[in-house]
N, C-alpha and C. Protein backbone atom coordinates (compact mmCIF):
# COMPACT_ATOMS: atom_id res chain seq x y z
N UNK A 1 0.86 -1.16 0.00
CA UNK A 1 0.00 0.00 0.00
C UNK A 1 0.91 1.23 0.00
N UNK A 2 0.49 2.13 -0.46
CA UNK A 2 1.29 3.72 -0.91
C UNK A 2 1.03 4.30 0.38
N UNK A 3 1.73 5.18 0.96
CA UNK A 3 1.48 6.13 2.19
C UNK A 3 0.25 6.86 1.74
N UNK A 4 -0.82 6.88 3.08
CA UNK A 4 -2.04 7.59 2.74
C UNK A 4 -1.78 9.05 3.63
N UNK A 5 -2.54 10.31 3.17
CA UNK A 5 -2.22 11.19 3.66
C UNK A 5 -3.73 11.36 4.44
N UNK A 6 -3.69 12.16 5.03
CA UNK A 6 -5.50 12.61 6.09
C UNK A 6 -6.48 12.78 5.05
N UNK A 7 -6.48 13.61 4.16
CA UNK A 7 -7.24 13.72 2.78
C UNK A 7 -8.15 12.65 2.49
N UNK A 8 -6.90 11.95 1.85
CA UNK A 8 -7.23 10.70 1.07
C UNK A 8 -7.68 9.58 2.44
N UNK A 9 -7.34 9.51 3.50
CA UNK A 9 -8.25 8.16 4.28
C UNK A 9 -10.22 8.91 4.43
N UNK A 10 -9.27 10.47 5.23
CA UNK A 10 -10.80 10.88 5.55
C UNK A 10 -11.91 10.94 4.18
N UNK A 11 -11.53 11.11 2.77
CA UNK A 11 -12.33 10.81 2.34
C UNK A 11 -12.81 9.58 1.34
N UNK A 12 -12.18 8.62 1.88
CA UNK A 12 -12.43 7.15 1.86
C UNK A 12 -13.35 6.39 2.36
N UNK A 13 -14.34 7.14 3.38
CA UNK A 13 -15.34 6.81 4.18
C UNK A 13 -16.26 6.32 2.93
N UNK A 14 -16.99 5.30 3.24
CA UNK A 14 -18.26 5.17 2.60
C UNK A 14 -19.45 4.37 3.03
N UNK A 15 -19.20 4.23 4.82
CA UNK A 15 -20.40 4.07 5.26
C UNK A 15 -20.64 5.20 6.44
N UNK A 16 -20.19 5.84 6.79
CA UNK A 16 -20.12 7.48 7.83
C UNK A 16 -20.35 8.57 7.02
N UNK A 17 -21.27 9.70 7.80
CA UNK A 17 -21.04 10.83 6.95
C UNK A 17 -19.97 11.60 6.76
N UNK A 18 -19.77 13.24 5.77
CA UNK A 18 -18.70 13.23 5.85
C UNK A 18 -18.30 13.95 7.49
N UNK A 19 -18.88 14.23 7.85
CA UNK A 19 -18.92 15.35 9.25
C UNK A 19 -17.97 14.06 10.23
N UNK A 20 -18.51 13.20 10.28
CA UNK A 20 -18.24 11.55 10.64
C UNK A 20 -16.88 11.36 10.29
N UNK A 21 -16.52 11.74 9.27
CA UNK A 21 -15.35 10.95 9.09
C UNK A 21 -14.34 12.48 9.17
N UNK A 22 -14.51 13.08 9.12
CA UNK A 22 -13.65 14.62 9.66
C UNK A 22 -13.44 14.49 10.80
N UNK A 23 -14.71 13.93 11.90
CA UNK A 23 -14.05 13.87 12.92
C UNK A 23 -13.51 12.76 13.91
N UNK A 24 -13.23 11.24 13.25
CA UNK A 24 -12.66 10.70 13.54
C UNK A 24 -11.05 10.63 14.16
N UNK A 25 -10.54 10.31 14.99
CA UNK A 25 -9.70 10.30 15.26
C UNK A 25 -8.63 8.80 13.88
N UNK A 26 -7.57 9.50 13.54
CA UNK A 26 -6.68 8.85 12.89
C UNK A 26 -5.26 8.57 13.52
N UNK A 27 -5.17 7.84 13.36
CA UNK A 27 -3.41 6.76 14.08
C UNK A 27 -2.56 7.94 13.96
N UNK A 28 -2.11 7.39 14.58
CA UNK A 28 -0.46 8.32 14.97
C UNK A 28 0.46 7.66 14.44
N UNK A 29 1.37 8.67 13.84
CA UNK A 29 2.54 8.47 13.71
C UNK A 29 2.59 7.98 11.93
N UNK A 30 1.28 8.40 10.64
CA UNK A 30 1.05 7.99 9.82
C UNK A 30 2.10 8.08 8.95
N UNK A 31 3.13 8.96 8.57
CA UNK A 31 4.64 8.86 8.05
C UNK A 31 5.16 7.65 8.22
N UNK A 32 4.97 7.15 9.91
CA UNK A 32 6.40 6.09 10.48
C UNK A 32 5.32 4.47 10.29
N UNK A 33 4.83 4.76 9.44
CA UNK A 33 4.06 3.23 9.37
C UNK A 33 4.63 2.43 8.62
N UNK A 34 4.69 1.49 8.28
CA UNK A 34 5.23 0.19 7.50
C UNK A 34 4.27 -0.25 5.95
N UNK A 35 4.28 1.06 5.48
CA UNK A 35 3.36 1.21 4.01
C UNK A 35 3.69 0.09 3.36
N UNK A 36 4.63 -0.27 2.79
CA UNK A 36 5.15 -1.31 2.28
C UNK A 36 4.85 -2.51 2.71
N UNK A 37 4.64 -2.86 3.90
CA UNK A 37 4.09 -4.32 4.42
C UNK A 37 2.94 -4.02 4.36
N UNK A 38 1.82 -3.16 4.46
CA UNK A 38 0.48 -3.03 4.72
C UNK A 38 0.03 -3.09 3.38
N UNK A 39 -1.35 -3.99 3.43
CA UNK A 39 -2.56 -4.61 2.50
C UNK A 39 -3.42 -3.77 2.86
N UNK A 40 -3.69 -3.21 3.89
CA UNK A 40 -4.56 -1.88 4.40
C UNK A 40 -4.21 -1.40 5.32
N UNK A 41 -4.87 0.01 5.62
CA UNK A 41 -4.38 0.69 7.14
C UNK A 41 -5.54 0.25 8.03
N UNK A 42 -5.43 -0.30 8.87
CA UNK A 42 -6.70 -0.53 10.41
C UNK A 42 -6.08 -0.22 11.62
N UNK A 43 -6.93 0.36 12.13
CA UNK A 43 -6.71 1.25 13.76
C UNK A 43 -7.36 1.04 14.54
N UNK A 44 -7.23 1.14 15.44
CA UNK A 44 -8.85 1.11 16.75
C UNK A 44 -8.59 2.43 16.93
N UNK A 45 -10.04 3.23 17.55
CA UNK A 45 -9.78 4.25 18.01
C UNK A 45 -9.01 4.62 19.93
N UNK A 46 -8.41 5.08 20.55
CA UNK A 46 -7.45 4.70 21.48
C UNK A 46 -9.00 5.38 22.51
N UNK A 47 -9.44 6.33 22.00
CA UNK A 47 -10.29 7.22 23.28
C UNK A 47 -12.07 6.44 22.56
N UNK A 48 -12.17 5.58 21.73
CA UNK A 48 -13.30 5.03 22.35
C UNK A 48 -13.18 3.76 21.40
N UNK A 49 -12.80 2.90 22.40
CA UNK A 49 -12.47 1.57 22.36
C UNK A 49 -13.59 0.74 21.55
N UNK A 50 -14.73 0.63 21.68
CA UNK A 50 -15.78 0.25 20.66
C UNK A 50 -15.66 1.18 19.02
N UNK A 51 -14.75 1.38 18.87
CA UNK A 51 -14.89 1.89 17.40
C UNK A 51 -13.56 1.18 16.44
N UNK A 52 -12.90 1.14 15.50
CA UNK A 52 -12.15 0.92 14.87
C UNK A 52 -12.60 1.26 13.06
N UNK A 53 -11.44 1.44 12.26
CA UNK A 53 -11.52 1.68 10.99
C UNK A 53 -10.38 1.46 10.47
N UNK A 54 -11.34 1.15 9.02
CA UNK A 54 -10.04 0.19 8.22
C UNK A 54 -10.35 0.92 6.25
N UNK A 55 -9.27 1.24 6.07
CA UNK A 55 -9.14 1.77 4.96
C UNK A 55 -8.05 0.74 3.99
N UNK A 56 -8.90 0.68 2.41
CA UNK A 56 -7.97 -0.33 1.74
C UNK A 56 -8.18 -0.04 0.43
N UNK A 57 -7.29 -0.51 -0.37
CA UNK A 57 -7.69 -0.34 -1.96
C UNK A 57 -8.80 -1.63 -1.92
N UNK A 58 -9.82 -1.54 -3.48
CA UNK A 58 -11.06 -2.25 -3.54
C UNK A 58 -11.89 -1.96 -4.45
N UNK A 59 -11.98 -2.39 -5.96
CA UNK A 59 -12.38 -2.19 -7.01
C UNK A 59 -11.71 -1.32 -7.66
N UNK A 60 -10.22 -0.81 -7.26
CA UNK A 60 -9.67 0.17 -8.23
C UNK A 60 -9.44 1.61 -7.46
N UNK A 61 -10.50 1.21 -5.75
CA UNK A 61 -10.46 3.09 -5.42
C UNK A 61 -9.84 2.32 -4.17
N UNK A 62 -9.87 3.67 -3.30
CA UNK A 62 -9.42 3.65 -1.61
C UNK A 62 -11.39 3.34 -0.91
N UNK A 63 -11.15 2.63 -0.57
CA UNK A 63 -12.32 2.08 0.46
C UNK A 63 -12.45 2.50 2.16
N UNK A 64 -12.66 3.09 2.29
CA UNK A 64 -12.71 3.27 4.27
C UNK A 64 -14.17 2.82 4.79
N UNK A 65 -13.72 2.25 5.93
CA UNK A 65 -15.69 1.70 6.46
C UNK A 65 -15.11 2.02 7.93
N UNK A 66 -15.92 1.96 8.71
CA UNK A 66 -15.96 2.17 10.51
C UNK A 66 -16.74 1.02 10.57
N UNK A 67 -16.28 0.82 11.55
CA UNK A 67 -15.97 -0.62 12.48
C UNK A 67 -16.59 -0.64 13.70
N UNK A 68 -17.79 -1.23 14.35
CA UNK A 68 -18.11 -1.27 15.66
C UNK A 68 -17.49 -2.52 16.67
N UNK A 69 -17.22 -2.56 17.77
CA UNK A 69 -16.78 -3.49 18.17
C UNK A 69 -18.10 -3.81 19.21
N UNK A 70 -18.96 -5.18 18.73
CA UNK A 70 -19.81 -5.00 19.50
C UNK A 70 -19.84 -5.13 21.19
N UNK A 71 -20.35 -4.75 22.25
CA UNK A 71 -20.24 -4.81 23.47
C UNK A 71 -20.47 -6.74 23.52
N UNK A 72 -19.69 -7.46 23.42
CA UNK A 72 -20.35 -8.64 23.71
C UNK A 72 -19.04 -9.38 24.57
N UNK A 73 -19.55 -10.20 26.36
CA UNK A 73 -18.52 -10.75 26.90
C UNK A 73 -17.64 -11.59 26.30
N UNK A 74 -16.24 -11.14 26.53
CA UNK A 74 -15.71 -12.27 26.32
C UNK A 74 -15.60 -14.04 25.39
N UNK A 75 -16.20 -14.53 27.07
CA UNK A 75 -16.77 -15.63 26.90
C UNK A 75 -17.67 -16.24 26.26
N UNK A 76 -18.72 -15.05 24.72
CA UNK A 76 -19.00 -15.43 24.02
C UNK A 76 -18.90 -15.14 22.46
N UNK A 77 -17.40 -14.82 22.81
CA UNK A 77 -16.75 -14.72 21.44
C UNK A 77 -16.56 -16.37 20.75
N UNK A 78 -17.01 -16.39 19.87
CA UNK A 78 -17.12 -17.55 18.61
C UNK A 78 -15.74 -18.17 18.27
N UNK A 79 -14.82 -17.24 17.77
CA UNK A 79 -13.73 -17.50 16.76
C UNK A 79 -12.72 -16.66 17.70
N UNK A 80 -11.66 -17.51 17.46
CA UNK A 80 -9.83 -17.20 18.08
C UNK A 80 -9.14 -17.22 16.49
N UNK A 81 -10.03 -16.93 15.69
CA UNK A 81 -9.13 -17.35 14.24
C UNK A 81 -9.44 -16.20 13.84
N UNK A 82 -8.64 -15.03 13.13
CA UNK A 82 -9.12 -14.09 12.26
C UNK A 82 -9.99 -14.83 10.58
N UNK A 83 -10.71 -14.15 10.43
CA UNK A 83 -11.24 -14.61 9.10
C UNK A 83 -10.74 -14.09 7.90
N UNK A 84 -9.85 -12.95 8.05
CA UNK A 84 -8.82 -11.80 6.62
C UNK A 84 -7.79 -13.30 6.59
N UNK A 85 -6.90 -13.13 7.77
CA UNK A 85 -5.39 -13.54 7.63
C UNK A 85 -5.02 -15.23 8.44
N UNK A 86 -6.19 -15.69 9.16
CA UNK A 86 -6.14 -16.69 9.80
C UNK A 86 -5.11 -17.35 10.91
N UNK A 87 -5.13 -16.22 11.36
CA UNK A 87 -3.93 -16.21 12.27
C UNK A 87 -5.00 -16.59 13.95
N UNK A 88 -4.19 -17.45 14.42
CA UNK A 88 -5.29 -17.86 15.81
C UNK A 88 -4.32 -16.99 17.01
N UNK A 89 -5.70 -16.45 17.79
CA UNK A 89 -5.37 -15.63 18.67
C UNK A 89 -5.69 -16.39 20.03
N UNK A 90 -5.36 -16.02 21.42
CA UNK A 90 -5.85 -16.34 22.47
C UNK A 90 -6.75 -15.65 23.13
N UNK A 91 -7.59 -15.71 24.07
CA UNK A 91 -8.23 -14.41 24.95
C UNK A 91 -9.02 -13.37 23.39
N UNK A 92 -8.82 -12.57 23.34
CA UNK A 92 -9.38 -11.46 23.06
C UNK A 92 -8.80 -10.90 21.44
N UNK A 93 -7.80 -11.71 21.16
CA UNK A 93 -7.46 -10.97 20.21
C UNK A 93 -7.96 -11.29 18.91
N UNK A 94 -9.04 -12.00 18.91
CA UNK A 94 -9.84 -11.73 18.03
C UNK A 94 -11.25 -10.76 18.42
N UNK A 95 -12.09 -10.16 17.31
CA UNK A 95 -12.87 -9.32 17.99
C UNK A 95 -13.77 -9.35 16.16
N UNK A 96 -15.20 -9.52 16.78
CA UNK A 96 -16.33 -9.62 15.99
C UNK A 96 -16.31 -7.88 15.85
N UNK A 97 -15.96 -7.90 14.59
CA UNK A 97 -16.39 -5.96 13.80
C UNK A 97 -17.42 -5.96 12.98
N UNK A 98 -18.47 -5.44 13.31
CA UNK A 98 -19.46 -5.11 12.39
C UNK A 98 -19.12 -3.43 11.47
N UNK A 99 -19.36 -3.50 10.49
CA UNK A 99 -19.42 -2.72 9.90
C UNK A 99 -21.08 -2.04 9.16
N UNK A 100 -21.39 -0.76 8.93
CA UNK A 100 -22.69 -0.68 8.39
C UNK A 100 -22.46 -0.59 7.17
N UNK A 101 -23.77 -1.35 6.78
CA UNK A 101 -23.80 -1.33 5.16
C UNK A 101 -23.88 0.07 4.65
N UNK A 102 -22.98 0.10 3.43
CA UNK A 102 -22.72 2.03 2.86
C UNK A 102 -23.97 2.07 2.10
N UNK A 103 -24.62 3.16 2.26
CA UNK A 103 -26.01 3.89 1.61
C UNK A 103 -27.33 3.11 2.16
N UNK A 104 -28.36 3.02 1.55
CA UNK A 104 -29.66 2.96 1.90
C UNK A 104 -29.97 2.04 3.11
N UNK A 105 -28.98 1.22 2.69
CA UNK A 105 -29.02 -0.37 3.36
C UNK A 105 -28.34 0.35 4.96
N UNK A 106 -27.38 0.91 5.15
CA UNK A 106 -26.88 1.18 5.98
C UNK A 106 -27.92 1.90 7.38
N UNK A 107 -28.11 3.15 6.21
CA UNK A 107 -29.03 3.82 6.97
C UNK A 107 -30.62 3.21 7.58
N UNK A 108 -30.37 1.91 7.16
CA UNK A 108 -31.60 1.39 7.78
C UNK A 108 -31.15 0.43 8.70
N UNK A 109 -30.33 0.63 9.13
CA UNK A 109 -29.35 -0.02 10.31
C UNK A 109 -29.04 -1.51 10.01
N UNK A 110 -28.85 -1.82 8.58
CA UNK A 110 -28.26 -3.26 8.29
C UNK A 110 -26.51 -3.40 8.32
N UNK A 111 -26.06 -3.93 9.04
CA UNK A 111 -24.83 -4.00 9.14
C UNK A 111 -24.07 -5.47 8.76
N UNK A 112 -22.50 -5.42 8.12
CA UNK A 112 -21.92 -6.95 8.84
C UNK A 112 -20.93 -6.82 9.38
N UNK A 113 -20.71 -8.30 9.53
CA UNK A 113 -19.57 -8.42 10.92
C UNK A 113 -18.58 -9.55 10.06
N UNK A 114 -17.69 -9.55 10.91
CA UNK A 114 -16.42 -10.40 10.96
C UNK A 114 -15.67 -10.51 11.57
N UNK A 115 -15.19 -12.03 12.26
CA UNK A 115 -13.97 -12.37 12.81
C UNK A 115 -12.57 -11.72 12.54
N UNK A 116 -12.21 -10.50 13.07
CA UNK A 116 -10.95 -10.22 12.63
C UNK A 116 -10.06 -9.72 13.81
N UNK A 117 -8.82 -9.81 13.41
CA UNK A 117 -7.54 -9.40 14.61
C UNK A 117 -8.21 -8.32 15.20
N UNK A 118 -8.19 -8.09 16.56
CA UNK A 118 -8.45 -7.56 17.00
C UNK A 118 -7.48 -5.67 17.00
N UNK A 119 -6.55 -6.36 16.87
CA UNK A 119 -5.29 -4.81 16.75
C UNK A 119 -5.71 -4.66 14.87
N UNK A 120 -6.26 -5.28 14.12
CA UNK A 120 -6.10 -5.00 12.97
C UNK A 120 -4.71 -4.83 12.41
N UNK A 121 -4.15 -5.74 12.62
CA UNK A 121 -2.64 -5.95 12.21
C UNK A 121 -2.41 -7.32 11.26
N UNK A 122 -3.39 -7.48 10.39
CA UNK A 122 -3.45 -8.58 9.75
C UNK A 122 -2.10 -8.91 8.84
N UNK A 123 -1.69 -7.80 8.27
CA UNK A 123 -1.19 -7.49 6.78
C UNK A 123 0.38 -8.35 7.95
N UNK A 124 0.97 -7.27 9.16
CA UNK A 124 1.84 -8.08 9.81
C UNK A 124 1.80 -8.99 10.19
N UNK A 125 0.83 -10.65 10.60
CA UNK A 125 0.94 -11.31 11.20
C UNK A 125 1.34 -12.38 10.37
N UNK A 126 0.97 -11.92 8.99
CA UNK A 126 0.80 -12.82 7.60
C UNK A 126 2.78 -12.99 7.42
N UNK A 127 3.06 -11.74 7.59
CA UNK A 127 4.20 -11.59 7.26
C UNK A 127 5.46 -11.97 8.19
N UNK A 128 5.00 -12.04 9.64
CA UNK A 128 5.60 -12.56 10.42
C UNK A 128 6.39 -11.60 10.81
N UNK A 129 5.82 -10.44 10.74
CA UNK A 129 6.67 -9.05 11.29
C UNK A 129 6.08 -8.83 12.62
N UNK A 130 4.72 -9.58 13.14
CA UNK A 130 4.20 -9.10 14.48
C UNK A 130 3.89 -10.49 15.04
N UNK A 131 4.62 -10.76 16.24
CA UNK A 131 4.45 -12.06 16.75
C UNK A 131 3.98 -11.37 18.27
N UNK A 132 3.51 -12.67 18.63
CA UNK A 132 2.79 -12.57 20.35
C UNK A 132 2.95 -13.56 20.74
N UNK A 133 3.07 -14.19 22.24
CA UNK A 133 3.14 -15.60 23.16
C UNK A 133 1.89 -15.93 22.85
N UNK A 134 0.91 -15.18 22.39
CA UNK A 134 -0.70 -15.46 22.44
C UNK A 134 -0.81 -15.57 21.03
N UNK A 135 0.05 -15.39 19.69
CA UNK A 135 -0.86 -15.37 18.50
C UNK A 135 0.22 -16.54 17.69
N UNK A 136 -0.34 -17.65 17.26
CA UNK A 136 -0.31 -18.50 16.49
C UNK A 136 -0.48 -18.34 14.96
N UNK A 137 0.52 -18.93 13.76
CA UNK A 137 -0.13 -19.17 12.54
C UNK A 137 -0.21 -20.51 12.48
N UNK A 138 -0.91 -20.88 11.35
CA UNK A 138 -0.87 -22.55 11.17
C UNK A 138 0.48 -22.44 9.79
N UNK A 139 0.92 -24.03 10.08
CA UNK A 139 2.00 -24.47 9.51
C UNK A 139 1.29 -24.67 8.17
N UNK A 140 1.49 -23.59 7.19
CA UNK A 140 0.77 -23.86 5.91
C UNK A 140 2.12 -24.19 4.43
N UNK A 141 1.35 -24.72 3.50
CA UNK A 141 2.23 -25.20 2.68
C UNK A 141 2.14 -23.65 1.65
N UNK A 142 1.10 -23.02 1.55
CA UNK A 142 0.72 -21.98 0.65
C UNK A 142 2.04 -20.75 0.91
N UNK A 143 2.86 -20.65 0.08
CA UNK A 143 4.00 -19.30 0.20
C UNK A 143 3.42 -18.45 1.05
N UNK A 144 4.40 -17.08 1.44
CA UNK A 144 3.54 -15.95 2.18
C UNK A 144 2.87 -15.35 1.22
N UNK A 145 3.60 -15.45 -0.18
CA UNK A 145 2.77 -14.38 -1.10
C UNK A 145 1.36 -15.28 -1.58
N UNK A 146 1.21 -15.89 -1.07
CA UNK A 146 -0.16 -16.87 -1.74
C UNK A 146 -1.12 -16.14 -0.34
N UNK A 147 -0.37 -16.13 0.99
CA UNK A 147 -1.07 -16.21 1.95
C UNK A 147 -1.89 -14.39 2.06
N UNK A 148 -0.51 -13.90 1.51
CA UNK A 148 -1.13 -12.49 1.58
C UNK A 148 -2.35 -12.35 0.34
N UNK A 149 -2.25 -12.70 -0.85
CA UNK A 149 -3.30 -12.79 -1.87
C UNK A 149 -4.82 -13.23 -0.96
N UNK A 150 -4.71 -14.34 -0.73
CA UNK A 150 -5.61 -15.15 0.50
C UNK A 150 -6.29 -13.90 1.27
N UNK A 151 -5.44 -13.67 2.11
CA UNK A 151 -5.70 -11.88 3.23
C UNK A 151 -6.75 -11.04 2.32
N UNK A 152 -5.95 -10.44 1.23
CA UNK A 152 -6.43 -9.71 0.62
C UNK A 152 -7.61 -9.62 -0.26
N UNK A 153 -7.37 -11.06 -1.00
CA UNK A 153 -9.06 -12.04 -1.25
C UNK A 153 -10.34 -11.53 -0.04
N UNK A 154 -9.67 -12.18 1.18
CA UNK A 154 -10.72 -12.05 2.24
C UNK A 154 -11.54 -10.68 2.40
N UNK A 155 -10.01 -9.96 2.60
CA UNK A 155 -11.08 -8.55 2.78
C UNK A 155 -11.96 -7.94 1.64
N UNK A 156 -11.54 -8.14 0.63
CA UNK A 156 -11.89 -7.70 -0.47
C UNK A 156 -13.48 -8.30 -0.39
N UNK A 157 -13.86 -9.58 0.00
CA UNK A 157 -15.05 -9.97 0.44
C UNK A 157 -16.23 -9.13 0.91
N UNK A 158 -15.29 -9.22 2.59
CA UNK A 158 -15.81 -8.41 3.36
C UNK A 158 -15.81 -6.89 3.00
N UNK A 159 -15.59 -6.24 2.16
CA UNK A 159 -15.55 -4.97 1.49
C UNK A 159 -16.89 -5.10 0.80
N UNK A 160 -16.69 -5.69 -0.05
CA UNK A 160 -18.24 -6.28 -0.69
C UNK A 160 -19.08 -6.38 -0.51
N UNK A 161 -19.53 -6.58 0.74
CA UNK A 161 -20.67 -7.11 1.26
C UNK A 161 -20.58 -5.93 1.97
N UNK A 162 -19.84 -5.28 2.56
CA UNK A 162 -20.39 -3.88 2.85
C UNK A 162 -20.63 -2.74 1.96
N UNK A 163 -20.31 -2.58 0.80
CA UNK A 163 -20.60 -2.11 -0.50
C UNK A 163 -21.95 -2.23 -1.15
N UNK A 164 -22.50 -3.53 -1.33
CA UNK A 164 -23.47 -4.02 -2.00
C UNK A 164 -24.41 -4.30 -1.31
N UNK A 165 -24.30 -4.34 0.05
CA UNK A 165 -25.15 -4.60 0.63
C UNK A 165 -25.84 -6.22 0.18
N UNK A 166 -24.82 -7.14 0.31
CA UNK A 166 -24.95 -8.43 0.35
C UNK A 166 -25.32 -9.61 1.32
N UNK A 167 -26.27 -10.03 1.13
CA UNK A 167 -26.30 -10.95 2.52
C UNK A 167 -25.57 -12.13 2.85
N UNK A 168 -24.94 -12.20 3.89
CA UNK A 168 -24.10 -13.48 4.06
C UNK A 168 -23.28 -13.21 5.17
């Protein structure tokens, strides 16, 4: 991915208004990021922990969606597996993100979700640039560059279905 500047993420939004996405809070330190390893930029927000956003290329443009993290315990989280990069987490570090569907569909409060890293650090885990005592890959035969295609397949999915407003 090319270094994104404030411009170009903030107006990448396409399920928030624009007022919404002006006033989002954006990552720090967006110069000193690892553009080159990243398949997309994803953040949580630091001052309200139920939010996160993820900006990516996706049909040719820059894509941005906001991310809810739903309030749900723990103990009934589903999946320790991200569903982008398939990397198994322990405890928490996976985290169900719903996203709202962009336009009509949205505004009528239809949303989806997905199993994904919880830090949104997919693009590194693939790559083996971000390890944890808690985060596992599986011993796969598929290259990294097959695995990152794979990643990028995935989201590109999940982009989709928040785009089109697809059910599934």
């Amino acid at each position: 991915m090319h270094p994104l500047n404030e411009n170009e993420i903030r107006g990448s939004f396409v399920n928030c208004s624009k007022g919404e996405a002006r006033r989002l809070n954006l990552p720090r330190g967006l110069a000193e990021l690892p553009w080159e390893q990243l398949d997309f930029l994803g953040w949580r927000d630091p001052g309200a922990p139920d939010r996160a956003y993820l900006v990516a290329h996706h049909g040719g443009e820059l894509v941005g969606v906001t991310l809810r993290v739903p309030s749900v315990r723990r103990s009934l989280t589903k999946s320790n597996v991200c569903s982008l990069c398939v990397t198994a987490h322990a405890g928490s570090g996976v985290a169900l993100l719903a996203a709202r569907r962009a336009g009509a569909a949205g505004r009528e409060g239809n949303s989806v979700g997905s199993y994904i890293c919880a830090d949104l650090a997919c693009s590194l885990y693939v790559r083996g640039l971000k390890k944890s005592t808690l985060v596992t890959r599986p011993n796969e035969s598929l290259p990294v560059e097959e695995q990152i295609a794979r990643t990028v397949g995935n989201l590109d999915a999940f982009l989709a279905k928040v785009l089109t407003g697809a059910v599934g």
